[in-house]
N, C-alpha and C. Protein backbone atom coordinates (compact mmCIF):
# COMPACT_ATOMS: atom_id res chain seq x y z
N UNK A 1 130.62 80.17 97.10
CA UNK A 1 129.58 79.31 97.62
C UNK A 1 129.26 79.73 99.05
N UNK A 2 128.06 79.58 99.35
CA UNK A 2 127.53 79.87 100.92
C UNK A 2 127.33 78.81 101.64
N UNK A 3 127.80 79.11 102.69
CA UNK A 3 127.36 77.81 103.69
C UNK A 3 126.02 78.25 104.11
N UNK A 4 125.39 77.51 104.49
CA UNK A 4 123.95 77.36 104.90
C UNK A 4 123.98 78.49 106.34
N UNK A 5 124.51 77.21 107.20
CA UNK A 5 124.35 77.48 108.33
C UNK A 5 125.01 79.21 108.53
N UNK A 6 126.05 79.35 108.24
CA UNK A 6 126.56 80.87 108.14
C UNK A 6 125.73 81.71 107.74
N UNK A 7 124.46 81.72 106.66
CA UNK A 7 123.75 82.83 106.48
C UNK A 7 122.33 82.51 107.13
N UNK A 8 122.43 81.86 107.94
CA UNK A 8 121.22 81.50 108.76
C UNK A 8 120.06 80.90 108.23
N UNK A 9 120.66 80.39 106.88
CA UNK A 9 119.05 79.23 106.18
C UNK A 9 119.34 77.97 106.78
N UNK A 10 118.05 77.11 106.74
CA UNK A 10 117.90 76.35 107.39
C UNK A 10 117.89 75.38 105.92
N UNK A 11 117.87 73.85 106.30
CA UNK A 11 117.99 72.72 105.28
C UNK A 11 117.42 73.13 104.03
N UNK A 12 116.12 73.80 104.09
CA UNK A 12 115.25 73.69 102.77
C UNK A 12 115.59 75.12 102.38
N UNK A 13 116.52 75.59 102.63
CA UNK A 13 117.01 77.05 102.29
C UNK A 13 116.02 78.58 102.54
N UNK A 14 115.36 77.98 103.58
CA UNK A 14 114.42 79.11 104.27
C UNK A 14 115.01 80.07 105.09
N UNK A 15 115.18 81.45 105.31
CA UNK A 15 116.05 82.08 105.93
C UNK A 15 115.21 82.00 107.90
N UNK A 16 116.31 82.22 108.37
CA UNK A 16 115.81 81.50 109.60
C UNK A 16 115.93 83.11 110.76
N UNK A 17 117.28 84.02 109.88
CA UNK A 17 116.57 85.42 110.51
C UNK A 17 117.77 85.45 111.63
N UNK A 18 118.87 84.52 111.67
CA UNK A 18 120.57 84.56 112.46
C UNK A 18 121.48 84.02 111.39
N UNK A 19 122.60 84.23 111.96
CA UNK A 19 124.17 84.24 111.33
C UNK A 19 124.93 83.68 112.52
N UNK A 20 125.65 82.12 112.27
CA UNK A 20 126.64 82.25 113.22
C UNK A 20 127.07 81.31 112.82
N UNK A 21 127.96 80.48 113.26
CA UNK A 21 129.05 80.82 114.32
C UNK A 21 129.82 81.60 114.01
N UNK A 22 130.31 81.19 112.64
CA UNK A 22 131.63 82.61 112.21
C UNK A 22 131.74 84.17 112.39
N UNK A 23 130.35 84.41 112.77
CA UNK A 23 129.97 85.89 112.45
C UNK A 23 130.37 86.46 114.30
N UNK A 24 130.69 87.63 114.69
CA UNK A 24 130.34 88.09 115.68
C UNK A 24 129.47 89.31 115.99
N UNK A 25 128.58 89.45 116.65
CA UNK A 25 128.40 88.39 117.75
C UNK A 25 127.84 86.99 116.97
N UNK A 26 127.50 86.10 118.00
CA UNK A 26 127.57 84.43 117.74
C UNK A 26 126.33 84.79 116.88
N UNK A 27 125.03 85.14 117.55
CA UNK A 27 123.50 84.96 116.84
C UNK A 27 123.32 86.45 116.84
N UNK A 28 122.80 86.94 115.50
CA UNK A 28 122.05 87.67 115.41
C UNK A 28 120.79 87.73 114.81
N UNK A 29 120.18 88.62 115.40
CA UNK A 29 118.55 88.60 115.43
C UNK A 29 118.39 89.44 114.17
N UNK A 30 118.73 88.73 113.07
CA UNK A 30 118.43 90.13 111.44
C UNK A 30 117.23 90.47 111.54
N UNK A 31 116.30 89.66 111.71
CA UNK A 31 114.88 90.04 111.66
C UNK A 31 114.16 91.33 112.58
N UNK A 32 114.59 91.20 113.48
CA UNK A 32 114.61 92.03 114.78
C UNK A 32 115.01 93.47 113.85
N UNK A 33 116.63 93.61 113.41
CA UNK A 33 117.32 94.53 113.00
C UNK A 33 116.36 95.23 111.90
N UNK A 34 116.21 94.19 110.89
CA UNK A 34 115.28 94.37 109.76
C UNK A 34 114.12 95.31 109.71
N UNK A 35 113.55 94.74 111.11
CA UNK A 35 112.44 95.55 111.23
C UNK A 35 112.88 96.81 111.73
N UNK A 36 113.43 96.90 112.18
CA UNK A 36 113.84 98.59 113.28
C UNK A 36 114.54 99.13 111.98
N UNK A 37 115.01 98.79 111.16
CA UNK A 37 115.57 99.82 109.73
C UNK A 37 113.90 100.20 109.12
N UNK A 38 113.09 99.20 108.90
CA UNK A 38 112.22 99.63 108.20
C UNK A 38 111.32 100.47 108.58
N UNK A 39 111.21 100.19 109.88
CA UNK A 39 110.60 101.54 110.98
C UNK A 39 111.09 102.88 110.76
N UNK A 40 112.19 102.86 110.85
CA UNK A 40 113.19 104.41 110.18
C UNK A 40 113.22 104.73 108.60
N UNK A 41 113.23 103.37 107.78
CA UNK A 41 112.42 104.21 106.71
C UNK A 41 111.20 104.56 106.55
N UNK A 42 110.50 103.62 106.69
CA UNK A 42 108.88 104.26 106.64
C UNK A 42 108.55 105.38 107.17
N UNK A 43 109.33 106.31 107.90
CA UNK A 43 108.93 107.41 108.32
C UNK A 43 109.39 108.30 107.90
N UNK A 44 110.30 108.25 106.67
CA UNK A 44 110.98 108.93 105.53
C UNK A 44 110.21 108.58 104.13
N UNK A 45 110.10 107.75 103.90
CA UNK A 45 109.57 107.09 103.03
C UNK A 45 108.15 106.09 102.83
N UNK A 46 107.74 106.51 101.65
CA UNK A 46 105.99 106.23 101.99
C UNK A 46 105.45 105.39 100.32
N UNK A 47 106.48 105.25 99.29
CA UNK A 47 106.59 104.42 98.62
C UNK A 47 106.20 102.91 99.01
N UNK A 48 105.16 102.13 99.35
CA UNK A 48 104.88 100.54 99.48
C UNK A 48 105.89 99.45 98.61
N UNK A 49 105.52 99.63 97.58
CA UNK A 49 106.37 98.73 96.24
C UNK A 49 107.71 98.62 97.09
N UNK A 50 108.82 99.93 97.04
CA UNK A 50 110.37 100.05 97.59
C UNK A 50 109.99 99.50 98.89
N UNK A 51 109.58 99.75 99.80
CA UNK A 51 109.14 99.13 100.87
C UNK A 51 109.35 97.83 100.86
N UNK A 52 108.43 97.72 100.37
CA UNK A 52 107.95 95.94 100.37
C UNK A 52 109.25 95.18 99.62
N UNK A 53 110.16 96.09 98.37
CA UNK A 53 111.02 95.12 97.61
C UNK A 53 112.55 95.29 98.98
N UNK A 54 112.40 96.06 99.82
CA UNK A 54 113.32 96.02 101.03
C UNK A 54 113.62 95.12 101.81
N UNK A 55 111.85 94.44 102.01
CA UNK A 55 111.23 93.54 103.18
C UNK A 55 111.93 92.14 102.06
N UNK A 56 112.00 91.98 100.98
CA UNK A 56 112.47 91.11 100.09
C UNK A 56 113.60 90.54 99.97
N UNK A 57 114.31 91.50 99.77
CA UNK A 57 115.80 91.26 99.19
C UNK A 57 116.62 91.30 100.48
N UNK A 58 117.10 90.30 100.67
CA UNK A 58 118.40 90.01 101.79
C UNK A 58 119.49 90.97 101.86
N UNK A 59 119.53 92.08 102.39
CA UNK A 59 120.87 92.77 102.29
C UNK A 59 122.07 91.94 102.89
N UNK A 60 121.64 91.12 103.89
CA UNK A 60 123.00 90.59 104.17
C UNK A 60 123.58 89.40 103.11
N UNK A 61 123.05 88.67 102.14
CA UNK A 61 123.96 88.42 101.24
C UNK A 61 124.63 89.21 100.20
N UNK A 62 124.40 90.70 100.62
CA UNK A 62 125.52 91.95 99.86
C UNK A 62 126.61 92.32 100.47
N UNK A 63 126.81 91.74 101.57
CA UNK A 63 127.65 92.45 102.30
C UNK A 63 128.77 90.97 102.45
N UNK A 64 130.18 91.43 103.08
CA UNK A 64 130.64 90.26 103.52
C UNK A 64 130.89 89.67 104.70
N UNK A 65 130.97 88.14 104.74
CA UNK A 65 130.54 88.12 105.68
C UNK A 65 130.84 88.15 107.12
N UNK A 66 131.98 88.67 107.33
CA UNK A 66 132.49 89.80 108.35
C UNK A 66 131.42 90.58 108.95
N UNK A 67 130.69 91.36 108.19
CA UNK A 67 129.82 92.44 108.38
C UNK A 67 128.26 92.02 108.43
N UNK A 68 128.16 90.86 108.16
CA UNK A 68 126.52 90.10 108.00
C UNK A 68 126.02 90.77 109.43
N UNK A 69 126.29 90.78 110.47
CA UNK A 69 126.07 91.18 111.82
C UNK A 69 125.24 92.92 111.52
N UNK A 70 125.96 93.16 110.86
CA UNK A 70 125.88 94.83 110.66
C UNK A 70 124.50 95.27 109.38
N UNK A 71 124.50 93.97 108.99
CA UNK A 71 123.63 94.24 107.41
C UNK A 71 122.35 95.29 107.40
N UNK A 72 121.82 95.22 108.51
CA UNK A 72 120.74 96.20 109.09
C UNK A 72 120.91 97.33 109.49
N UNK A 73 121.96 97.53 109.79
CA UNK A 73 122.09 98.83 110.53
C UNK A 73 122.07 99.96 109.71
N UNK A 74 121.34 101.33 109.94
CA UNK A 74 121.44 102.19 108.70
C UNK A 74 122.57 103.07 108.55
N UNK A 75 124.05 102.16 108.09
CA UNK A 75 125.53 102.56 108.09
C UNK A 75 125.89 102.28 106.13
N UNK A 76 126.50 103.02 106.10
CA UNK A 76 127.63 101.91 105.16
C UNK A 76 128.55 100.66 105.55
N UNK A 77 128.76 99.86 104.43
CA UNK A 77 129.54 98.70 105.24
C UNK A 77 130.57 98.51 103.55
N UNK A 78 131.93 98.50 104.33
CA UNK A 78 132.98 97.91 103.47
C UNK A 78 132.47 96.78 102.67
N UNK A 79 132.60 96.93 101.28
CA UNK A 79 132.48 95.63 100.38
C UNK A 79 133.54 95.11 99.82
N UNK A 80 134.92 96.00 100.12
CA UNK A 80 136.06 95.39 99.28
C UNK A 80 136.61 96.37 98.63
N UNK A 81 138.13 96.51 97.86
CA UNK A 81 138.67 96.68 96.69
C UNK A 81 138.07 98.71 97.35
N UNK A 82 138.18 98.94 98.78
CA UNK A 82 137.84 100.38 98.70
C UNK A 82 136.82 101.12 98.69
N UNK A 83 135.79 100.38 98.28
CA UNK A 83 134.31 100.14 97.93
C UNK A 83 133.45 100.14 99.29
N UNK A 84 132.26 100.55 98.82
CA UNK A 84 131.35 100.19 100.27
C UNK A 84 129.53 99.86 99.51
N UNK A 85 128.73 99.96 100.19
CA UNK A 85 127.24 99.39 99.89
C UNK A 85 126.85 100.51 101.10
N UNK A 86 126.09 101.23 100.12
CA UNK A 86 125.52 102.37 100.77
C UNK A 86 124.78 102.51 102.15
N UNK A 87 124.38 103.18 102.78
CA UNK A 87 123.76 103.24 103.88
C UNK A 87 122.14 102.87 103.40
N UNK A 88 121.22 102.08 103.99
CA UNK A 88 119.94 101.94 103.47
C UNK A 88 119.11 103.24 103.26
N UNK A 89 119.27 103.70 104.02
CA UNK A 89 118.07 104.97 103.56
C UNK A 89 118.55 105.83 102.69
N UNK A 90 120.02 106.11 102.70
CA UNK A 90 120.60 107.06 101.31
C UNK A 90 120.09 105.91 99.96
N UNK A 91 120.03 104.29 100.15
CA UNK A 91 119.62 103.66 98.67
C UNK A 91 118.00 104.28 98.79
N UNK A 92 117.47 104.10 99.49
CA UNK A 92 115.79 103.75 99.32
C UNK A 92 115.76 105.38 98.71
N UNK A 93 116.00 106.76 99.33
CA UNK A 93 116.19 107.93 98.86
C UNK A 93 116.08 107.80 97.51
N UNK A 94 117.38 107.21 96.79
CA UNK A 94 118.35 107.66 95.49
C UNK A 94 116.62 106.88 94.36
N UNK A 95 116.46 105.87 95.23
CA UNK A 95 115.62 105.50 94.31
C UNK A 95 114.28 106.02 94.02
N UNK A 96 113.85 106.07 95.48
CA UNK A 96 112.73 106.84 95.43
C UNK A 96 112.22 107.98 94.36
N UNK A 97 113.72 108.75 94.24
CA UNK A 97 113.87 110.07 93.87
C UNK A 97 113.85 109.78 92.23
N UNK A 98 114.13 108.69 91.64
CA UNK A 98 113.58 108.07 90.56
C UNK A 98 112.28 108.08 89.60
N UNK A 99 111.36 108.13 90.64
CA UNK A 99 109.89 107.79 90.35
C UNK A 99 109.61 106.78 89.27
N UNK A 100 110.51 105.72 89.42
CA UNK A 100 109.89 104.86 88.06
C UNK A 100 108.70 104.45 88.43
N UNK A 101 108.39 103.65 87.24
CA UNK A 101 107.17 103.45 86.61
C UNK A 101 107.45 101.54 86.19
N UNK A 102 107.05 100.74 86.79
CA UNK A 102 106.90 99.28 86.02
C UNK A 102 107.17 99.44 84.60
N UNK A 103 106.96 99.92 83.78
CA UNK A 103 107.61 100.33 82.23
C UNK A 103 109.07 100.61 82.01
N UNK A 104 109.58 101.30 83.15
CA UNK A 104 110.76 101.59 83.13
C UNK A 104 111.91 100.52 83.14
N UNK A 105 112.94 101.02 82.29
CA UNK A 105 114.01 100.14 81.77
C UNK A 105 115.41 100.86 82.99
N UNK A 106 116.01 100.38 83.37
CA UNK A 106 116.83 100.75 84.23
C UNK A 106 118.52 99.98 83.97
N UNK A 107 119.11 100.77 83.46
CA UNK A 107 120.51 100.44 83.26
C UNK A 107 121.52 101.05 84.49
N UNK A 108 122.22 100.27 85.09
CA UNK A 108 122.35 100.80 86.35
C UNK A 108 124.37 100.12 86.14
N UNK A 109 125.46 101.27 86.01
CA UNK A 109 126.44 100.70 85.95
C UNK A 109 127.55 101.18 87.08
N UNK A 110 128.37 99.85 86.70
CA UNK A 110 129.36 100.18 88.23
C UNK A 110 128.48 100.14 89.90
N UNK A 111 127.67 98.66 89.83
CA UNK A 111 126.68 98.82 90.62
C UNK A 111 127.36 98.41 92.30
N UNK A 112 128.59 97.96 92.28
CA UNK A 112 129.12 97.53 93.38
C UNK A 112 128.58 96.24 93.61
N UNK A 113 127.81 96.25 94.91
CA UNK A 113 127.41 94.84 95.31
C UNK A 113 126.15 94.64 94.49
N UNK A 114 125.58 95.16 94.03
CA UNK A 114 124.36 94.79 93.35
C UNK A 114 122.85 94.95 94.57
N UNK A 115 123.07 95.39 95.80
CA UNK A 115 122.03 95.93 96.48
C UNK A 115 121.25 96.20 95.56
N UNK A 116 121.44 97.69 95.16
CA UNK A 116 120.70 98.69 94.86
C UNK A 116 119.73 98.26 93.21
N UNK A 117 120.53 98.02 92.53
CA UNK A 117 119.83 96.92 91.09
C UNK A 117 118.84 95.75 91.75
N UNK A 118 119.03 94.91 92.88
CA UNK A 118 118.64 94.19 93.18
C UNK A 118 116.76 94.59 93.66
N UNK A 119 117.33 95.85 94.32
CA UNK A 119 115.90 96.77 94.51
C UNK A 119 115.12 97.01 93.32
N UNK A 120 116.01 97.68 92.74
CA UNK A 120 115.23 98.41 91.65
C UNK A 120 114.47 97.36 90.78
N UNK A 121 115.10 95.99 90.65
CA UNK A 121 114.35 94.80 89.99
C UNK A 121 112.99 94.43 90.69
């Protein structure tokens, strides 16, 4: 279960774009972060759709939340059990390099945190 306040939604479960108290540092600015990753992809990448399903999907509820601070940054981040959740631009790459098609059926196994499926949906 998530606490609210820890992933930075607000009452009506609107994301509000910080993480705190538990997290260090106290507040972070994801949104801020968010954008400066997508700045560094878009200049690799010119796909809109992946783009836009980036601007979508919360990476920091993939990560734990130790690392919520970090969710932006274009690193890998420990997920556990040895495991990690790829660096963003090596996912946006892998997919890119895909070329699906809205028709396309995508079986995706041993997905880890589910980032990357999460995109591709």
């Amino acid at each position: 279960m998530y606490h609210r306040g820890y992933y930075g939604l607000n009452d009506s479960g609107a994301h509000e774009g910080r993480v705190g108290p538990h997290c260090r540092p106290e507040v972070v600015d994801l949104n801020s972060a968010k954008r400066r990753l997508l700045t560094g992809i878009r200049a690799e990448v010119s796909d809109e759709p992946l783009i836009s399903a980036i601007e979508r999907v919360p990476r920091e509820m993939f990560v734990p939340a130790e690392s919520i601070h970090l969710a932006y940054e274009d690193t890998p981040l420990p997920i556990g059990q040895g495991q990690t959740i790829s660096q963003p631009l090596i996912v946006v790459l892998m997919i890119d390099a895909l070329e699906l098609r809205r028709t396309d059926r995508v079986l995706e196994l041993g997905t880890g945190s589910g980032y990357q499926a999460a995109l591709i949906s």
